[in-house]
PDB file of N, CA and C in Angstrom:
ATOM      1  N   UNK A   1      -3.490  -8.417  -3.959  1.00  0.00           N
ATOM      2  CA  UNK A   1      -3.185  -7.803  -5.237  1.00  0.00           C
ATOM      3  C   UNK A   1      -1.761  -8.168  -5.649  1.00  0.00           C
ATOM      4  N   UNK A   2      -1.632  -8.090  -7.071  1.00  0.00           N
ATOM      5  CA  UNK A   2      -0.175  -8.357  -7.434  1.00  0.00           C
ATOM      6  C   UNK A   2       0.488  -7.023  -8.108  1.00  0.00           C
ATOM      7  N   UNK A   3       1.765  -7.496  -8.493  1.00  0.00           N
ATOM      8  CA  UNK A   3       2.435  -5.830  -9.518  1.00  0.00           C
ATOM      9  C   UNK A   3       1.457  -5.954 -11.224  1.00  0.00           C
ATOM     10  N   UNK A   4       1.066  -7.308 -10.989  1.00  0.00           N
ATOM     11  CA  UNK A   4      -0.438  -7.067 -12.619  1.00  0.00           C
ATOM     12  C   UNK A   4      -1.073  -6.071 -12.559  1.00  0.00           C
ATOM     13  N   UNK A   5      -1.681  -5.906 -10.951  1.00  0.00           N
ATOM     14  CA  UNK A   5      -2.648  -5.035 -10.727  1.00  0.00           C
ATOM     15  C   UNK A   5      -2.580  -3.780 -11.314  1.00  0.00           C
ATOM     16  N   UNK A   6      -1.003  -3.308 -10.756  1.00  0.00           N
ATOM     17  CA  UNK A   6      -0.649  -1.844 -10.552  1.00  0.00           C
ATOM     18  C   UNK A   6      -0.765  -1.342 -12.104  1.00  0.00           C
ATOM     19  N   UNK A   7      -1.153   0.239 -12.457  1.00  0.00           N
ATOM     20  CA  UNK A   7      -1.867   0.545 -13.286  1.00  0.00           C
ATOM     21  C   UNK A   7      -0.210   1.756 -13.720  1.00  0.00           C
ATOM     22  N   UNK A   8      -0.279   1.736 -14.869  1.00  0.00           N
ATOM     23  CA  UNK A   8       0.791   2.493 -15.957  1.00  0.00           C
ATOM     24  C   UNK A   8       0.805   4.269 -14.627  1.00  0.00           C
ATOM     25  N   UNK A   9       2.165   3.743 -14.866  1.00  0.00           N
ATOM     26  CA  UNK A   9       2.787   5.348 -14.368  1.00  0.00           C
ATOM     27  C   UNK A   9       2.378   5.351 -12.660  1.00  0.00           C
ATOM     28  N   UNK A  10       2.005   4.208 -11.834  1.00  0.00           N
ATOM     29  CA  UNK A  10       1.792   4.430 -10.355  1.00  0.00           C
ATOM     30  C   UNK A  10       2.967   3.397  -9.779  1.00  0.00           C
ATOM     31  N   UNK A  11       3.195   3.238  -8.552  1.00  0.00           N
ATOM     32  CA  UNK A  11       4.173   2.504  -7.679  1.00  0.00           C
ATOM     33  C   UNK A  11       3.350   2.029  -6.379  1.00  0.00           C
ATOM     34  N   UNK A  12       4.032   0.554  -6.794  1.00  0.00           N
ATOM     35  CA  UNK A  12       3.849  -0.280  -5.126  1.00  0.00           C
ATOM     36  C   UNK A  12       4.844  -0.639  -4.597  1.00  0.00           C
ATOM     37  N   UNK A  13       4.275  -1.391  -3.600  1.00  0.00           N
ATOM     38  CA  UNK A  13       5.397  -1.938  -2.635  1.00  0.00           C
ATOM     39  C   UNK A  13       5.578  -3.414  -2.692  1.00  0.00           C
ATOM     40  N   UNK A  14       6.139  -4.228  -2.926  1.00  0.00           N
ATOM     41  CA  UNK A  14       6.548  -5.818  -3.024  1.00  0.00           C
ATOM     42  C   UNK A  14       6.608  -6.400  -2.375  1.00  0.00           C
ATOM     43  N   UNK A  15       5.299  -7.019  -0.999  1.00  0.00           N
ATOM     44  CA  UNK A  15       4.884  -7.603  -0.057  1.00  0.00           C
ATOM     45  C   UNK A  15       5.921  -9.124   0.070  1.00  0.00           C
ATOM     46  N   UNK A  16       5.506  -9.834  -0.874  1.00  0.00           N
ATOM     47  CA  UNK A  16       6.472 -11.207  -1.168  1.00  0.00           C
ATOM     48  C   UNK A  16       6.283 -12.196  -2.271  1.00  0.00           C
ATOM     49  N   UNK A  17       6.803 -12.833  -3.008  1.00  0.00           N
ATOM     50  CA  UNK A  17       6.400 -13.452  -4.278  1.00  0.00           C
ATOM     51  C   UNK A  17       6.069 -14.706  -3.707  1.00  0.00           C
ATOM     52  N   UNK A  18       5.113 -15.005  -4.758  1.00  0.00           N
ATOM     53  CA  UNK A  18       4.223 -16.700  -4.540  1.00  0.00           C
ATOM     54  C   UNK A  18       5.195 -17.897  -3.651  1.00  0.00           C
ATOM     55  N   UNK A  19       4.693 -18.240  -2.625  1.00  0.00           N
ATOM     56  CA  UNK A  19       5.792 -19.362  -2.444  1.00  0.00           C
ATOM     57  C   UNK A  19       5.645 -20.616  -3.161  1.00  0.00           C
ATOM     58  N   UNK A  20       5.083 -20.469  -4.414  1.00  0.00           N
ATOM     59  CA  UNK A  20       5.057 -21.921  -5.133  1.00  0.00           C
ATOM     60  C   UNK A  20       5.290 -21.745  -6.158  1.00  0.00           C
ATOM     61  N   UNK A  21       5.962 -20.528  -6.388  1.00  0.00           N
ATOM     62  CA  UNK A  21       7.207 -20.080  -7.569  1.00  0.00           C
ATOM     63  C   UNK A  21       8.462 -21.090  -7.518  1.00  0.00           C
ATOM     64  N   UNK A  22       8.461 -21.758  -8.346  1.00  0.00           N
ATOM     65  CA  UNK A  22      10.006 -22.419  -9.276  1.00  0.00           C
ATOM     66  C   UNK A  22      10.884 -21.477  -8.090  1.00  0.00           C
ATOM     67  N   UNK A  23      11.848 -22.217  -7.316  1.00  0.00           N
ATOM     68  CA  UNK A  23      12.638 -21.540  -6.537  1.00  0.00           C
ATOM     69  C   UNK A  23      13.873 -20.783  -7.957  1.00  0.00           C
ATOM     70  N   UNK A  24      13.893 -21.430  -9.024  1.00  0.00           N
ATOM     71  CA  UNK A  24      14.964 -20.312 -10.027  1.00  0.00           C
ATOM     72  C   UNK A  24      14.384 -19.278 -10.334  1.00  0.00           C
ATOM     73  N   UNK A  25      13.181 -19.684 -10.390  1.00  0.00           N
ATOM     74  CA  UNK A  25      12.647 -17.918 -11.009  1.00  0.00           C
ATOM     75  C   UNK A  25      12.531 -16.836  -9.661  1.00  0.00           C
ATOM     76  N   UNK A  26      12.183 -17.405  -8.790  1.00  0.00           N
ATOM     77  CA  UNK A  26      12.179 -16.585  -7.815  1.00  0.00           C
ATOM     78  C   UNK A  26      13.605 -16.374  -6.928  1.00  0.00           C
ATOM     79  N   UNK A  27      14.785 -16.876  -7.296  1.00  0.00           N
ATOM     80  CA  UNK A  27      15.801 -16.294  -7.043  1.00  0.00           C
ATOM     81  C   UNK A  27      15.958 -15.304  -7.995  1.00  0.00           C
ATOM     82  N   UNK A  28      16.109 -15.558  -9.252  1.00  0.00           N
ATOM     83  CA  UNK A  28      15.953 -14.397 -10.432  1.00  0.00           C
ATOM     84  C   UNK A  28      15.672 -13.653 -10.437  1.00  0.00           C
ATOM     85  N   UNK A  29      14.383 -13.539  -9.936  1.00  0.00           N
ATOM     86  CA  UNK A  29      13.748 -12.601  -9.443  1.00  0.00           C
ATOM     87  C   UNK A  29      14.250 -11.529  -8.816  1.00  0.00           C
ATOM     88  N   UNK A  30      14.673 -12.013  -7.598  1.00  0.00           N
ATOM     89  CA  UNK A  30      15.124 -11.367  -6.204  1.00  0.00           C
ATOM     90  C   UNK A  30      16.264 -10.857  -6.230  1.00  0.00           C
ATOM     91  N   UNK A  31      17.125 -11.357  -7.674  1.00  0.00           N
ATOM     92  CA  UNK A  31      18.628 -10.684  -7.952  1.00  0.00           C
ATOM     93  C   UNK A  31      17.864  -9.923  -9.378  1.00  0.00           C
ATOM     94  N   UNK A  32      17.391  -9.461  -9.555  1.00  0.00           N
ATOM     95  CA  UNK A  32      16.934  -8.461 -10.492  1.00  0.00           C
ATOM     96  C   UNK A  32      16.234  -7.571  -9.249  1.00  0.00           C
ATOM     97  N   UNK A  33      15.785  -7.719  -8.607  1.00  0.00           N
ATOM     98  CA  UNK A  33      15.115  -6.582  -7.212  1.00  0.00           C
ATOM     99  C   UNK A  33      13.643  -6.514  -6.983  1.00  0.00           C
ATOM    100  N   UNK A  34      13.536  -7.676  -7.878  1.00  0.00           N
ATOM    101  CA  UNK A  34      11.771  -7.762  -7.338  1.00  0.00           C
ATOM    102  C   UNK A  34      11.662  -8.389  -5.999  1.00  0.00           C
ATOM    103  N   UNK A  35      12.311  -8.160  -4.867  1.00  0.00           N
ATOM    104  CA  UNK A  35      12.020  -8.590  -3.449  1.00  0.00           C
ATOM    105  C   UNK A  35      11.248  -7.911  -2.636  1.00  0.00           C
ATOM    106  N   UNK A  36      11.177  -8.533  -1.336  1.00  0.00           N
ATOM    107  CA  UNK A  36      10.257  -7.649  -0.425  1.00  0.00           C
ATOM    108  C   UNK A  36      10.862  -6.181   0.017  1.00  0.00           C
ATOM    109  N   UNK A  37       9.716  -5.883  -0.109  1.00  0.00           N
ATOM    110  CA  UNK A  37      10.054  -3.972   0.502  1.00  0.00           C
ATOM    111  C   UNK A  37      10.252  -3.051  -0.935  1.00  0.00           C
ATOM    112  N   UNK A  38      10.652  -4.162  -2.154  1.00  0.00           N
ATOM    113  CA  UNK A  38      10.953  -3.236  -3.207  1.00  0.00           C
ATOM    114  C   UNK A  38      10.069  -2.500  -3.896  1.00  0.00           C
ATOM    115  N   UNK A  39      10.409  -1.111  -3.902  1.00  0.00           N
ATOM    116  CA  UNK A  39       9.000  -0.297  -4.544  1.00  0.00           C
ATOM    117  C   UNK A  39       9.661  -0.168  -6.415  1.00  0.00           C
ATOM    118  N   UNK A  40       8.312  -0.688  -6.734  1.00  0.00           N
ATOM    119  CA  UNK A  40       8.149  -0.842  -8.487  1.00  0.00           C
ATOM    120  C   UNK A  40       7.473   0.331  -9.027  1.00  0.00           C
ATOM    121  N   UNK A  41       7.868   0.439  -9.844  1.00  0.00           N
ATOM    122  CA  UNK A  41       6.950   1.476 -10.819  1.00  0.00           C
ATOM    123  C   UNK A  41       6.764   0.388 -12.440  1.00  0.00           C
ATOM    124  N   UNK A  42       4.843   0.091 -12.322  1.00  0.00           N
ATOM    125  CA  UNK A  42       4.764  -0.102 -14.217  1.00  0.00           C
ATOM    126  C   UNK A  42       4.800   1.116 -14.877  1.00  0.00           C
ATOM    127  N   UNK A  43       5.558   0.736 -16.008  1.00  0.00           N
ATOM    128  CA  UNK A  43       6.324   1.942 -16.760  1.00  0.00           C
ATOM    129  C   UNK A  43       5.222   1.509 -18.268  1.00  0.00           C
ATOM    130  N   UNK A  44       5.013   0.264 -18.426  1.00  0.00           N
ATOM    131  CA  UNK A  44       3.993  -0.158 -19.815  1.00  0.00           C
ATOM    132  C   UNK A  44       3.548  -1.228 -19.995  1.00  0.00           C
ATOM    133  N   UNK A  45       2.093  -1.319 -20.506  1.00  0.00           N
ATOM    134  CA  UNK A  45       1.211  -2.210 -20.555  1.00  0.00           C
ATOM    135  C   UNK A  45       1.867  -2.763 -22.187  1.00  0.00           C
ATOM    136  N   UNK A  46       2.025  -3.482 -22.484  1.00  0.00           N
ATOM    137  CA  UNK A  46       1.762  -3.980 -24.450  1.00  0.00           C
ATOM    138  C   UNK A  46       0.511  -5.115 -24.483  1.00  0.00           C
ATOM    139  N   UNK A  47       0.003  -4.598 -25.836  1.00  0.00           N
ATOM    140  CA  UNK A  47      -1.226  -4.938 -26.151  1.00  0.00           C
ATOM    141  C   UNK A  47      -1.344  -6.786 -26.143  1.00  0.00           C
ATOM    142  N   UNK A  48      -2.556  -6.859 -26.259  1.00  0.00           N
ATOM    143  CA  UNK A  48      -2.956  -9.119 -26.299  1.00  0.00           C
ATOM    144  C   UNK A  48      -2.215  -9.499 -25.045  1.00  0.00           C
ATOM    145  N   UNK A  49      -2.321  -8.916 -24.199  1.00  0.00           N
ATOM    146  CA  UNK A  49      -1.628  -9.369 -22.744  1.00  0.00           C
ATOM    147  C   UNK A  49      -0.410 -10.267 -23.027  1.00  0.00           C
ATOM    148  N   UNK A  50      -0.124  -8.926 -23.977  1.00  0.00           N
ATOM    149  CA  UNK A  50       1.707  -9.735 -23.684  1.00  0.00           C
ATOM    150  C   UNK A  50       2.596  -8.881 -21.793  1.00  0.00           C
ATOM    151  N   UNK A  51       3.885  -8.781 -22.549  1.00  0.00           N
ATOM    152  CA  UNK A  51       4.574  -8.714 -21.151  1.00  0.00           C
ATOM    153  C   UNK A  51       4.412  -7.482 -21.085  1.00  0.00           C
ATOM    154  N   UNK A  52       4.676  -6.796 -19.374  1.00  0.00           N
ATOM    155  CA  UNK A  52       4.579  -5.780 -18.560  1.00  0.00           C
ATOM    156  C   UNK A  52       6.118  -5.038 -18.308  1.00  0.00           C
ATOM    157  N   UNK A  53       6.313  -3.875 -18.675  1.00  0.00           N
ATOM    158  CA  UNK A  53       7.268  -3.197 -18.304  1.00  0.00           C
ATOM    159  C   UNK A  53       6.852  -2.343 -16.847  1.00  0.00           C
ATOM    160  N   UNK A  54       8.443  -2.952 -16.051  1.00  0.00           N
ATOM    161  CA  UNK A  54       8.059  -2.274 -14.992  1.00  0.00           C
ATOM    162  C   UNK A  54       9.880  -1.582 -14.771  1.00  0.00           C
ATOM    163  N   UNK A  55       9.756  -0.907 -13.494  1.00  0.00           N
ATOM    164  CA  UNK A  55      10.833  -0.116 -13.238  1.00  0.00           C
ATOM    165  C   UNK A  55      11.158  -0.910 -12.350  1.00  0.00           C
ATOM    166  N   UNK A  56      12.455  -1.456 -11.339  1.00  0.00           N
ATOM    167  CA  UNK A  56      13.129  -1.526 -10.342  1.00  0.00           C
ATOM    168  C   UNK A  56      14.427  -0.854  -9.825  1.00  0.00           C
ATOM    169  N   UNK A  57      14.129  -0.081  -8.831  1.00  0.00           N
ATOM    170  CA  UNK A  57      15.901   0.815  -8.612  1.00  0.00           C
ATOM    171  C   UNK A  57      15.897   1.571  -9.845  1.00  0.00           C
ATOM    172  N   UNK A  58      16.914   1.463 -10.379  1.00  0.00           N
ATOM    173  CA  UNK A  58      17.544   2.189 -11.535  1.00  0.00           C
ATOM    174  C   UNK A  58      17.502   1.109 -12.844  1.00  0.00           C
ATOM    175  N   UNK A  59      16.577   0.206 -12.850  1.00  0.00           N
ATOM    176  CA  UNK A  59      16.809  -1.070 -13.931  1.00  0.00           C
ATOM    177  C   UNK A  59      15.290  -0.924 -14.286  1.00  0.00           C
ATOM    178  N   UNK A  60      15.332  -1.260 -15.841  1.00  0.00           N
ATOM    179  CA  UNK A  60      13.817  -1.598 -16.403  1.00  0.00           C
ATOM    180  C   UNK A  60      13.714  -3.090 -16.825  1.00  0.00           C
ATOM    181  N   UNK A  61      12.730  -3.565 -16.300  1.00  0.00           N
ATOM    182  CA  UNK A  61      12.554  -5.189 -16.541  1.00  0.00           C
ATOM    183  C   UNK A  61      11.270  -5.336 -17.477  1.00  0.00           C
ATOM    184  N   UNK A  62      11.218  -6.392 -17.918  1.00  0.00           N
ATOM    185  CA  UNK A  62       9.408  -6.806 -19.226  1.00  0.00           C
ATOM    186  C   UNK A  62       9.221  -8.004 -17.947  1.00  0.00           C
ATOM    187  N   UNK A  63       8.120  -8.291 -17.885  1.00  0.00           N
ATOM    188  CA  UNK A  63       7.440  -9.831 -16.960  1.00  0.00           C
ATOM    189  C   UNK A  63       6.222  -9.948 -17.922  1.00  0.00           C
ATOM    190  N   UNK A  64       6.299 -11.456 -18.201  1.00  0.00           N
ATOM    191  CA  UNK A  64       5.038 -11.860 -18.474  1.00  0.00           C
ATOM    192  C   UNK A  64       4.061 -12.207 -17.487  1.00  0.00           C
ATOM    193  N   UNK A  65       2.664 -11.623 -17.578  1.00  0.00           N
ATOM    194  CA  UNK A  65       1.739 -11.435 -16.939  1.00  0.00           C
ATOM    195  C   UNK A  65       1.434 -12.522 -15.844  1.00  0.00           C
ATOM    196  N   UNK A  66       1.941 -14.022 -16.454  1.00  0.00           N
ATOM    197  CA  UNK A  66       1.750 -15.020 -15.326  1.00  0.00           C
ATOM    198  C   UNK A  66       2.582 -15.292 -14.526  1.00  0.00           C
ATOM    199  N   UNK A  67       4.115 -14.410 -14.455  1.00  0.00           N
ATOM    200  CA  UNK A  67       5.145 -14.442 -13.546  1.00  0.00           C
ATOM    201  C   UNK A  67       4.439 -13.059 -12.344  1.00  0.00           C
ATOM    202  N   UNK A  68       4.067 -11.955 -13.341  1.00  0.00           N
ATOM    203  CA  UNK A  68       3.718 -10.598 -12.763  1.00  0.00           C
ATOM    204  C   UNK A  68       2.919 -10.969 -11.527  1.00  0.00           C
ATOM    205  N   UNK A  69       1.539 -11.872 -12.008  1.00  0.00           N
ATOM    206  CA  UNK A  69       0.819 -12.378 -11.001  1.00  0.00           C
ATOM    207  C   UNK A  69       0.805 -13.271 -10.102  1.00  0.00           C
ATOM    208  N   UNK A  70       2.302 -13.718 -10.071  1.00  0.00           N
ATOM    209  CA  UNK A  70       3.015 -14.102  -8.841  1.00  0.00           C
ATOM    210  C   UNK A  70       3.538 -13.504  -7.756  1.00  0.00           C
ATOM    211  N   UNK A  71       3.655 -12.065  -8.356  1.00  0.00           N
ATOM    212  CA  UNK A  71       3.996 -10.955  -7.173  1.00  0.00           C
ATOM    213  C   UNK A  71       3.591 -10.415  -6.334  1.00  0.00           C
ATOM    214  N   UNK A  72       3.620 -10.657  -5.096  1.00  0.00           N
ATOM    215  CA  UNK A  72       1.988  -9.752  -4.244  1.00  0.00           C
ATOM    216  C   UNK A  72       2.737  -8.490  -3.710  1.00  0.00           C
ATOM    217  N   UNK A  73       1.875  -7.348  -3.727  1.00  0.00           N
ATOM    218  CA  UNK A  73       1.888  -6.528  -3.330  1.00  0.00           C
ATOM    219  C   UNK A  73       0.912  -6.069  -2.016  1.00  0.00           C
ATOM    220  N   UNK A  74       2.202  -5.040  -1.005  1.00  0.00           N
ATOM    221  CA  UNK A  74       0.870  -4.414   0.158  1.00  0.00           C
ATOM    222  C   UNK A  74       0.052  -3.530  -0.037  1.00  0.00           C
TER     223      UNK A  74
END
């Protein structure tokens, strides 16, 4: 499963991102706090599968759905 999966207003845990992620985005990533162990909360879906609001720490991030589903979750 990825953080796509996770459904408005629940929290996972951030197993490890795709290893065939663009190593920039996935440093980016990992300095915004989408790393392993990090627990997310999606905060909002927006409509025509645009991007995903999610929570990290104390920071709110948007991901578009084909970065999102690079994220695996445990």
């Amino acid at each position: 499963m990825t953080i796509c999966d996770v459904p408005v207003k629940q929290q996972a845990t951030i197993a490890r991102l795709c290893p065939n992620l663009d190593s920039a985005v996935a440093q980016r990533l990992e300095e915004m706090g989408f790393a392993e162990n990090a627990l997310i909360t999606c905060i909002r879906r927006t409509p025509f599968n645009g991007p995903i609001v999610y929570q990290v720490g104390g920071c709110v991030y948007s991901l578009e759905p084909a970065i999102a589903k690079r994220i695996y979750i445990a």
